[in-house]
C-alpha atoms as a PDB file:
ATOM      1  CA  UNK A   1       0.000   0.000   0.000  1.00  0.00           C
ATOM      2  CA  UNK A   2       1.080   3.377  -0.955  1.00  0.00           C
ATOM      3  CA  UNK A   3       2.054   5.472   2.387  1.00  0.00           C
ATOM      4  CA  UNK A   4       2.136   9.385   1.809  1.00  0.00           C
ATOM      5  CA  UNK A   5       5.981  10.063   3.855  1.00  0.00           C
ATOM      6  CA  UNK A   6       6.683  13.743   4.871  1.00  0.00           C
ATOM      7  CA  UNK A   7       9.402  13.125   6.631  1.00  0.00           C
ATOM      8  CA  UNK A   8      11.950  15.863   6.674  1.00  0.00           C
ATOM      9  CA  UNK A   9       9.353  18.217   5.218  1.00  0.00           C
ATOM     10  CA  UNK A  10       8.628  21.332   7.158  1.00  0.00           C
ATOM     11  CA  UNK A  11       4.951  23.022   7.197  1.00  0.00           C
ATOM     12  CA  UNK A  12       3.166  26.046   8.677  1.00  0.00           C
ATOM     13  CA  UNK A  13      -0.285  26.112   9.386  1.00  0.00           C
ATOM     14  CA  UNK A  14      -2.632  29.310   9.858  1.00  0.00           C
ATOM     15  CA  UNK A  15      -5.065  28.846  12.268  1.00  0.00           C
ATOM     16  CA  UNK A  16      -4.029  25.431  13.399  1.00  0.00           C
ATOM     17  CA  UNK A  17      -5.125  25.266  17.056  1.00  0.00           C
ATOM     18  CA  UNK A  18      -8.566  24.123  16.306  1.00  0.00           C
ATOM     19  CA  UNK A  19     -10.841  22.496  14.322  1.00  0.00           C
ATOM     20  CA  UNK A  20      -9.734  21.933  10.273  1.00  0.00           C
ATOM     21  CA  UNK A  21      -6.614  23.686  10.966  1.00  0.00           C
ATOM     22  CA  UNK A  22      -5.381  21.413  14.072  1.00  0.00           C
ATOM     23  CA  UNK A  23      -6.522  18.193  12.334  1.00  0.00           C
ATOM     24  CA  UNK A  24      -4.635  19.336   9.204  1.00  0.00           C
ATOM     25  CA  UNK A  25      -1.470  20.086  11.884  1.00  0.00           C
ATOM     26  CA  UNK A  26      -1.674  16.725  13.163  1.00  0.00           C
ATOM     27  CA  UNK A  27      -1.984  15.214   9.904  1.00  0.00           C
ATOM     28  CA  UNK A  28       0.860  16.313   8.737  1.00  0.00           C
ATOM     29  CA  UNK A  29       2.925  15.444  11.469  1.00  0.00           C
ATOM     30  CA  UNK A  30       1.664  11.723  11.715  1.00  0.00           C
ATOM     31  CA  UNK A  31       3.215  11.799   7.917  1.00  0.00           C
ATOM     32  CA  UNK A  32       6.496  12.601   9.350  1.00  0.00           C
ATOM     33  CA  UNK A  33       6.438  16.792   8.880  1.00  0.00           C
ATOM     34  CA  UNK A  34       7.510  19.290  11.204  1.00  0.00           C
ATOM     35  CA  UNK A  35       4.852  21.377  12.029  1.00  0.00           C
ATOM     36  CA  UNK A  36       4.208  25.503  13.052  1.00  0.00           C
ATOM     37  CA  UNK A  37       0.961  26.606  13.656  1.00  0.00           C
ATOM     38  CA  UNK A  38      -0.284  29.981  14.242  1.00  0.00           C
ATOM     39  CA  UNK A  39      -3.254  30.962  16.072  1.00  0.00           C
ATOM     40  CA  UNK A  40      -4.923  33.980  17.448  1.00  0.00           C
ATOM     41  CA  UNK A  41      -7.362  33.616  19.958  1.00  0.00           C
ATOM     42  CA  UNK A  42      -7.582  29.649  21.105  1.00  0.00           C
ATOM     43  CA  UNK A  43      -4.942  28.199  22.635  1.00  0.00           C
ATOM     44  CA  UNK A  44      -2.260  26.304  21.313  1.00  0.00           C
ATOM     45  CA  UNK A  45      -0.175  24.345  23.817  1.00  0.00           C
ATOM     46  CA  UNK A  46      -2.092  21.088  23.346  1.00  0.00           C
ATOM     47  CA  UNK A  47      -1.591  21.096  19.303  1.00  0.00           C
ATOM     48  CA  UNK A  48       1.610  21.834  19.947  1.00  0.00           C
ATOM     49  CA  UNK A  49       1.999  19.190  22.406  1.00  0.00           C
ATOM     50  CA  UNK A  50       0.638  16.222  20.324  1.00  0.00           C
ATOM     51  CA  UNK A  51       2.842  17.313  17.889  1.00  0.00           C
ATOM     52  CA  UNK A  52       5.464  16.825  19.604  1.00  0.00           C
ATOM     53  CA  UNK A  53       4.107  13.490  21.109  1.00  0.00           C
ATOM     54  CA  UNK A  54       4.493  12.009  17.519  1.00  0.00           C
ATOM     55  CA  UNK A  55       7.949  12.658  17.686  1.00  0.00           C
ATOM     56  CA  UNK A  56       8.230  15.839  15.331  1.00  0.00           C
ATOM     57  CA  UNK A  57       9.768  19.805  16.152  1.00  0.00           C
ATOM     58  CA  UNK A  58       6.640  21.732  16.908  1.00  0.00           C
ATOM     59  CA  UNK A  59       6.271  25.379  17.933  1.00  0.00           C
ATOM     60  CA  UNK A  60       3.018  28.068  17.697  1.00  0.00           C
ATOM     61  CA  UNK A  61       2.938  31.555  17.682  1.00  0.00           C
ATOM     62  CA  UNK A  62       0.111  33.852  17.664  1.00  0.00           C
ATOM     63  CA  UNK A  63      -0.541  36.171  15.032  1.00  0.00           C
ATOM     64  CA  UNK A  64      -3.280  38.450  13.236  1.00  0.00           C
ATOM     65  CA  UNK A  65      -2.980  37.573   9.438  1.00  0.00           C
ATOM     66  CA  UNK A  66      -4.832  40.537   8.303  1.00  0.00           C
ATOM     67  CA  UNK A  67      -1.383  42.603   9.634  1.00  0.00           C
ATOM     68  CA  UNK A  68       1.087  41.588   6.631  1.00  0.00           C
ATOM     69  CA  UNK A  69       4.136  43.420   8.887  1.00  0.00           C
ATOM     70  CA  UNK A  70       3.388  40.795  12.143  1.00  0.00           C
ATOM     71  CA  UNK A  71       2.762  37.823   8.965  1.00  0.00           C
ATOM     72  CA  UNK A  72       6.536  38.875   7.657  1.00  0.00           C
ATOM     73  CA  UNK A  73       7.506  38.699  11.148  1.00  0.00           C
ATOM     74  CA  UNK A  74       6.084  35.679  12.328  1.00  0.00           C
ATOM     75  CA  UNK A  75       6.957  33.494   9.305  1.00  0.00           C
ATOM     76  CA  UNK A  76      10.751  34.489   9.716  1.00  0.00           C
ATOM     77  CA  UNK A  77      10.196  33.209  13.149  1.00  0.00           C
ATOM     78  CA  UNK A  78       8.493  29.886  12.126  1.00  0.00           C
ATOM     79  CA  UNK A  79      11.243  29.311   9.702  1.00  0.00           C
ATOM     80  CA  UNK A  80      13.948  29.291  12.013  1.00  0.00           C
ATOM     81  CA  UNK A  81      11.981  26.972  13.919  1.00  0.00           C
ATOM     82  CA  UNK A  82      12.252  25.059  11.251  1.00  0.00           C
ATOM     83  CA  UNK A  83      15.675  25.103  10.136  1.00  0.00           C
ATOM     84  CA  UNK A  84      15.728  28.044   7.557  1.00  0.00           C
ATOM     85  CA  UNK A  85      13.146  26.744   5.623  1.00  0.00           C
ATOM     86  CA  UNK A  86       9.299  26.021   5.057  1.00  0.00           C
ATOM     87  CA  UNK A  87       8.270  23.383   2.345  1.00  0.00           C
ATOM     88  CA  UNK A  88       4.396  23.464   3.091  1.00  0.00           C
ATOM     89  CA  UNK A  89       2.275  26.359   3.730  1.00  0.00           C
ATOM     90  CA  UNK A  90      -1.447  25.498   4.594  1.00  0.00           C
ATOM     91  CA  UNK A  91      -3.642  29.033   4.505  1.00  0.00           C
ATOM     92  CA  UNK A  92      -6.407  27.962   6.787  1.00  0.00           C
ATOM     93  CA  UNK A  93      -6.909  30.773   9.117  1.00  0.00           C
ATOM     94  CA  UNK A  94      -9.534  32.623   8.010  1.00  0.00           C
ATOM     95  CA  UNK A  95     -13.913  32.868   8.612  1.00  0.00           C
ATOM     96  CA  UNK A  96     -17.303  33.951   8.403  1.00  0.00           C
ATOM     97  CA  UNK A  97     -17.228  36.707  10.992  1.00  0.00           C
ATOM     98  CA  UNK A  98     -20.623  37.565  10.748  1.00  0.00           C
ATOM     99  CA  UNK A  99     -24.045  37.212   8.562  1.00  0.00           C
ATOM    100  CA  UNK A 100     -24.856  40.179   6.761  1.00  0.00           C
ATOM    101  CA  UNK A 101     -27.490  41.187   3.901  1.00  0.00           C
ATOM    102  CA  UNK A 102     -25.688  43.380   0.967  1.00  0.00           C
ATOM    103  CA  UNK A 103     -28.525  45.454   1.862  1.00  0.00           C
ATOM    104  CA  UNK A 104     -27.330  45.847   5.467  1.00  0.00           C
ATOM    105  CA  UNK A 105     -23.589  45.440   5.219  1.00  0.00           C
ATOM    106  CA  UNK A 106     -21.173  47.560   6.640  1.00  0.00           C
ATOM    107  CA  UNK A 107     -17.541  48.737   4.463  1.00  0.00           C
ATOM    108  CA  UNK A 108     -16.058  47.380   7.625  1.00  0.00           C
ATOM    109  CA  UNK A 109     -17.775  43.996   7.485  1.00  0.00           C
ATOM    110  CA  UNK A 110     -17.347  43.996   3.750  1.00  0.00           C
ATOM    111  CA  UNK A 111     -13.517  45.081   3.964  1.00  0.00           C
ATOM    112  CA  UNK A 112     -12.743  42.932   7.338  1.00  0.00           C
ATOM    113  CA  UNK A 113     -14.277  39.169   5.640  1.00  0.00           C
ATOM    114  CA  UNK A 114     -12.037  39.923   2.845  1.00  0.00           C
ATOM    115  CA  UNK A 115      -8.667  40.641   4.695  1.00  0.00           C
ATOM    116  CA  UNK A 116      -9.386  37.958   7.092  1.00  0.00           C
ATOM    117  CA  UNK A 117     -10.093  35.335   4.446  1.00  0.00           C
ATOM    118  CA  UNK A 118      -8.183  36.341   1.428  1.00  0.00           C
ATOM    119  CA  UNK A 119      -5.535  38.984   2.081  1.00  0.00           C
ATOM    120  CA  UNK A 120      -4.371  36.730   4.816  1.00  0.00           C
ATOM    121  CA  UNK A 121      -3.888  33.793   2.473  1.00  0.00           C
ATOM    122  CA  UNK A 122      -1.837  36.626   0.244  1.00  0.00           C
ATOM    123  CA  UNK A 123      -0.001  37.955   2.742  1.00  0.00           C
ATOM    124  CA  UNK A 124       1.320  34.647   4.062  1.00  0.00           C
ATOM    125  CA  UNK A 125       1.816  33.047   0.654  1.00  0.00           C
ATOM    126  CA  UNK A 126       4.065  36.132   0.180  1.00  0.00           C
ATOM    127  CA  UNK A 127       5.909  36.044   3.403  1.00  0.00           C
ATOM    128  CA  UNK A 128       6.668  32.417   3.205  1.00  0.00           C
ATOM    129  CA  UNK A 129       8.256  32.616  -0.437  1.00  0.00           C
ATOM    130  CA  UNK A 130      11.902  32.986   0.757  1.00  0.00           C
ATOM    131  CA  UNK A 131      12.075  30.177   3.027  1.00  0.00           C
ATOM    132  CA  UNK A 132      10.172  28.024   0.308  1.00  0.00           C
ATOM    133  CA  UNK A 133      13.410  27.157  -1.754  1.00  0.00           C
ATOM    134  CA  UNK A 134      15.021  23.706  -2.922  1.00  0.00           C
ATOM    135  CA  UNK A 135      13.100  22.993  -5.884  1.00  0.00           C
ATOM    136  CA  UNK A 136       9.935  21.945  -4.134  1.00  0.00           C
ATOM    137  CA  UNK A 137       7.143  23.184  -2.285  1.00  0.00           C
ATOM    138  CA  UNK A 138       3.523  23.342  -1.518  1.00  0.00           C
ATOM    139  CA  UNK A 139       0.880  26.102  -1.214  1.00  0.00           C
ATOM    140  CA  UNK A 140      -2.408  24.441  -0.289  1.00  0.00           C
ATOM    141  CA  UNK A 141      -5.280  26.874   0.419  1.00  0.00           C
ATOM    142  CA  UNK A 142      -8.346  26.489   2.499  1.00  0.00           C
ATOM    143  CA  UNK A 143     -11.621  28.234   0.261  1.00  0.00           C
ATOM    144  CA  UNK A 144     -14.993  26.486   0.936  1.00  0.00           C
ATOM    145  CA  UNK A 145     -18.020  25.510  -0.912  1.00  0.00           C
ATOM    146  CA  UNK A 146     -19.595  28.706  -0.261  1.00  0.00           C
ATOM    147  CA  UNK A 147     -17.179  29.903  -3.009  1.00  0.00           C
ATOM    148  CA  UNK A 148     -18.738  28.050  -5.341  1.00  0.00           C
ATOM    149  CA  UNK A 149     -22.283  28.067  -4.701  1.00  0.00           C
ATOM    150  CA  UNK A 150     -22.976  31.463  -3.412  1.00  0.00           C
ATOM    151  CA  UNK A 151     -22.577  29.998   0.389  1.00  0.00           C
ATOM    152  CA  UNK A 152     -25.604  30.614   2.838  1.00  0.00           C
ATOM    153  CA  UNK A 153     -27.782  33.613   4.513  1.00  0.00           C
ATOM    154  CA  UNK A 154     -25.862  36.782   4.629  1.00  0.00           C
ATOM    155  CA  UNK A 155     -22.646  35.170   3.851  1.00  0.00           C
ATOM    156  CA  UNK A 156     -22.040  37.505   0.090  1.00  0.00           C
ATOM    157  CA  UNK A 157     -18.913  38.402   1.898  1.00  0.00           C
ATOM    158  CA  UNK A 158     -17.426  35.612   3.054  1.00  0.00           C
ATOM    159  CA  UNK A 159     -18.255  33.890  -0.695  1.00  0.00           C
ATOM    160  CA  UNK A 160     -16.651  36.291  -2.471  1.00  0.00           C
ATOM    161  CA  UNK A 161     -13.445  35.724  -0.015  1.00  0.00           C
ATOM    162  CA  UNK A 162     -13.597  32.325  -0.904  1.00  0.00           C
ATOM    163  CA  UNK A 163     -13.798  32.222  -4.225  1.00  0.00           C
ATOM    164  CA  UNK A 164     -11.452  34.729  -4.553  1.00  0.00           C
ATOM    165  CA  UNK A 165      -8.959  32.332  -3.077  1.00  0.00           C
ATOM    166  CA  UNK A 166      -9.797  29.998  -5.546  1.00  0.00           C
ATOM    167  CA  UNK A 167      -8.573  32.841  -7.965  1.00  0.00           C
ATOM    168  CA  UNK A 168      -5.283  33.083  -5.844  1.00  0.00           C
ATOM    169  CA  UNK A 169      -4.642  29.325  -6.362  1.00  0.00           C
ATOM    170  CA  UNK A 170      -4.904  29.599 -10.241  1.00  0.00           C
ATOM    171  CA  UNK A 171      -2.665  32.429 -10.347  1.00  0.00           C
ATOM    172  CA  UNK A 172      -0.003  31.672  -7.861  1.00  0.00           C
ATOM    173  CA  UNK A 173      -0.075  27.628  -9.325  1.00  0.00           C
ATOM    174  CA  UNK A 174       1.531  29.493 -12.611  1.00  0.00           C
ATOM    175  CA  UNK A 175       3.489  32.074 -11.239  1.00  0.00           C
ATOM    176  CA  UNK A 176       5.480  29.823  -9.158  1.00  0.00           C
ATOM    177  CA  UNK A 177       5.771  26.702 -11.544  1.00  0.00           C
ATOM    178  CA  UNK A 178       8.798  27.379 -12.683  1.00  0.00           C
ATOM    179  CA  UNK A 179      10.167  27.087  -8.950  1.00  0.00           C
ATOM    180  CA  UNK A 180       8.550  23.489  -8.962  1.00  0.00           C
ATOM    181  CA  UNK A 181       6.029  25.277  -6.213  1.00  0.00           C
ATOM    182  CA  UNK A 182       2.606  24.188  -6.373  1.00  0.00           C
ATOM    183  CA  UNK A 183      -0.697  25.403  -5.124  1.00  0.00           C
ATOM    184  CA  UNK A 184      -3.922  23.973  -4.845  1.00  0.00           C
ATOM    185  CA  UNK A 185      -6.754  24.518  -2.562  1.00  0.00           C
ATOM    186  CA  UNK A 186      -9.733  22.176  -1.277  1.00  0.00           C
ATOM    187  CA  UNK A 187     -13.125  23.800  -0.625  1.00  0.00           C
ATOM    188  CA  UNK A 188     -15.140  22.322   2.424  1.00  0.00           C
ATOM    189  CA  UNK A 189     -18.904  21.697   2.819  1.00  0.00           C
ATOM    190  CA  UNK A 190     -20.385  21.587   5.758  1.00  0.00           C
ATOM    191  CA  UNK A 191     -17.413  20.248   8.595  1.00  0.00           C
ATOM    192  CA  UNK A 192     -18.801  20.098  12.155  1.00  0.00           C
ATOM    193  CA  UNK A 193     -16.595  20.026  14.937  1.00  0.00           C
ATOM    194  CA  UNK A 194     -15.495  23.519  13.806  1.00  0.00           C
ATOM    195  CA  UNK A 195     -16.165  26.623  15.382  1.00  0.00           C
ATOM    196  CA  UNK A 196     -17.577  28.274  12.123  1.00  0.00           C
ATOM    197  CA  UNK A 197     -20.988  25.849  11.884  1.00  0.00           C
ATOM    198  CA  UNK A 198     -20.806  25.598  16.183  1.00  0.00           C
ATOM    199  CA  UNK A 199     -21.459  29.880  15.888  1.00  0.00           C
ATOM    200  CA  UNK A 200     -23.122  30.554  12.797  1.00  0.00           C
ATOM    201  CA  UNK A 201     -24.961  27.339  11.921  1.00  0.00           C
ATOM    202  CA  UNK A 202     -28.142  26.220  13.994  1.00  0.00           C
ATOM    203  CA  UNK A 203     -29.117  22.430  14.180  1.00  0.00           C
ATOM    204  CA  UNK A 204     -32.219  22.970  12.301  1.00  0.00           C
ATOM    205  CA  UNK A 205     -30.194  24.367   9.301  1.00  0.00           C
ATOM    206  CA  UNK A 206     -27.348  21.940  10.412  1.00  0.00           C
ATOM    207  CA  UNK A 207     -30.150  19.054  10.100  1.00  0.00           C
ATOM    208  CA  UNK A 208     -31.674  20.659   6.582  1.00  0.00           C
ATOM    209  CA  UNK A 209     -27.658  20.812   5.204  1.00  0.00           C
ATOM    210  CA  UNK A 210     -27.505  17.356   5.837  1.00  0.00           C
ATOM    211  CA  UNK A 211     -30.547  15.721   4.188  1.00  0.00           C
ATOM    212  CA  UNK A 212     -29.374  17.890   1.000  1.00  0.00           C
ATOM    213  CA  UNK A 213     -25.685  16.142   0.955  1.00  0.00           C
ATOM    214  CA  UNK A 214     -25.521  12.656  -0.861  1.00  0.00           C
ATOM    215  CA  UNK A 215     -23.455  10.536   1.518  1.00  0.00           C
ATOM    216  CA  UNK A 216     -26.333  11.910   3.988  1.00  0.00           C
ATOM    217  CA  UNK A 217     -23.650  13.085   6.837  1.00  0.00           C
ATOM    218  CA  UNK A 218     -21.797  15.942   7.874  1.00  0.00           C
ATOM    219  CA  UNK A 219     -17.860  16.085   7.173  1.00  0.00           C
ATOM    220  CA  UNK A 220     -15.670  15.995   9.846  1.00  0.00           C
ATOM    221  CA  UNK A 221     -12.134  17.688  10.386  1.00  0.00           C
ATOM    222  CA  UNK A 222     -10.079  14.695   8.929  1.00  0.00           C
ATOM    223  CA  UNK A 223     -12.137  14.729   5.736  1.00  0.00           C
ATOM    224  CA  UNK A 224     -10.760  17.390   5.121  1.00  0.00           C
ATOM    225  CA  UNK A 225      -6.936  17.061   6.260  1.00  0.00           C
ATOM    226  CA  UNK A 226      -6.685  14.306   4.159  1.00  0.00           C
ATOM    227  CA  UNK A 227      -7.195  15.676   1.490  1.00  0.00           C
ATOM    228  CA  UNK A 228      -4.413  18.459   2.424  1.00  0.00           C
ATOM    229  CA  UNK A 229      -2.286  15.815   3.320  1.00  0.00           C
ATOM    230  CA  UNK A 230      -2.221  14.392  -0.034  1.00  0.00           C
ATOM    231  CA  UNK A 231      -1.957  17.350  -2.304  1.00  0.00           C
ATOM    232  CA  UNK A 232       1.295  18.182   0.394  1.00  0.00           C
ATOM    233  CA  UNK A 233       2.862  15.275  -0.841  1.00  0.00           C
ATOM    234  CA  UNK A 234       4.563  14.163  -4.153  1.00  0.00           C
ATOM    235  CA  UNK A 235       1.503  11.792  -5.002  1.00  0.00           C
ATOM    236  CA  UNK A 236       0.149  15.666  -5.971  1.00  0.00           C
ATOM    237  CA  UNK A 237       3.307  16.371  -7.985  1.00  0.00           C
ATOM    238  CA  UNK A 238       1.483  17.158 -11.137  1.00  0.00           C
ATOM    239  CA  UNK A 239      -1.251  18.753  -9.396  1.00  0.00           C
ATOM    240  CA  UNK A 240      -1.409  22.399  -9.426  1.00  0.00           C
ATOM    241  CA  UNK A 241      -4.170  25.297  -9.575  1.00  0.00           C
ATOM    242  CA  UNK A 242      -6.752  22.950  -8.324  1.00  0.00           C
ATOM    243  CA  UNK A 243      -9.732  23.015  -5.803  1.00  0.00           C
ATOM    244  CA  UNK A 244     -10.852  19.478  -4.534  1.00  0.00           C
ATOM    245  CA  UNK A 245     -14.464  20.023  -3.514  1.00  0.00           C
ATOM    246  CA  UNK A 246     -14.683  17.882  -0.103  1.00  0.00           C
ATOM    247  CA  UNK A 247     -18.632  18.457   0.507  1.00  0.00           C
ATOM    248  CA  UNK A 248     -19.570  14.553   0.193  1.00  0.00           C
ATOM    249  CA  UNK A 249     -22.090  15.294  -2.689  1.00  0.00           C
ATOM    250  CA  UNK A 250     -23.731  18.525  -1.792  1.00  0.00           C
ATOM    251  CA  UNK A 251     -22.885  20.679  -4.084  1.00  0.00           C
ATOM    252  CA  UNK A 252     -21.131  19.115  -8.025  1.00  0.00           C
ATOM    253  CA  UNK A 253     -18.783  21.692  -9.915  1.00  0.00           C
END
């Protein structure tokens, strides 16, 4: 059976204290990578520490990716963590901040969804491009199914964020070919066990979600670090400027 190895690989994760992000930290360990995660407001220590428990280097730091200067400065950090160099960055930390109607929206709700989903993902691909040398490397990511279906009840924002990270991954995929770079992105359905569909999704609409999706379940962290796993790896060599849809039938592109 083919076994996806990391081992010797080095990866920073945004967001990776909780939910997708800290399954996708794990993940990544378990297949032998050294692992940095940021976070912002939860806690870290215990990612950190099961990280560690499998027997890779692990460190956090906390940062606001909407402020490129503290990104710059906290990926120079990670990568000496590291050993000088980062081979996989995951761009998970982002979210849905709030529900607003165009109608009722706010610049600052308008402009704060975007930097928090999409600049982020810019500014850290960006910061992270030094350290990514050595003729291989990964840039995987994190949009959502709301990018490609118009997402749910006062969510316009949060959409467009998403699907403009989709955008990001196309053009980023060719401008760093040539560096043997890739970039991909998977867009989740509904994932429970995340703070995003614990705050902004009720059970009733939870319950409706469900009955729409094909496999008739909700995903689940791991369904989607997989799938990150995976495109991290050289089975995904000759993938780049892709979005895997991991929605279990909800929604077909």
């Amino acid at each position: 059976m083919t076994t996806i190895d990391l081992t010797g690989k080095t990866a920073l994760v945004t967001g990776g204290s909780i939910g997708i992000g800290r399954e996708i930290a794990l993940e990544l360990a378990r297949a032998g990578a050294d692992v940095v995660i940021t976070y912002l407001s939860h806690p870290a220590e215990e990612v950190v520490a099961q990280v560690k428990e499998l027997g890779r280097q692990a460190a956090a730091f906390k940062l606001d990716a909407i402020n490129s200067a503290e990104v710059d400065q906290v990926t120079g950090a990670a990568a000496q963590v590291l050993g000088g160099r980062i081979d996989i960055l995951v761009n998970n930390a982002g979210g849905l901040v709030g529900r607003s109607t165009v109608a009722e929206m706010s610049n600052d709700h308008w402009h704060k969804v975007i930097d928090v989903n999409l600049s982020s993902a810019f500014y850290c691909s960006r910061a992270v491009l030094p350290f990514m040398t050595g003729g291989w490397g990964r840039i995987i990511n994190i949009s959502s199914v709301a990018a490609q279906n118009g997402g749910g009840p006062g969510a316009v924002a949060y959409a467009t964020s998403k699907a403009g990270m989709i955008g990001l991954t196309k053009g980023l995929a060719k401008e760093l070919a040539s560096r043997a770079i890739t970039v991909n992105a998977v867009a989740p359905g509904l994932i429970l066990d995340t703070p995003f569909h614990e705050t902004f999704t009720p059970p009733a609409a939870q319950k409706a979600t469900i009955e729409s999706i094909a496999l008739k379940r909700p995903g689940y962290p791991p369904d989607v670090a997989g799938s990150v796993v995976f495109l991290a790896s050289d089975l995904a060599g000759f993938v780049t400027g892709e979005t895997i849809s991991i929605n279990g039938g909800a929604w077909f592109v």
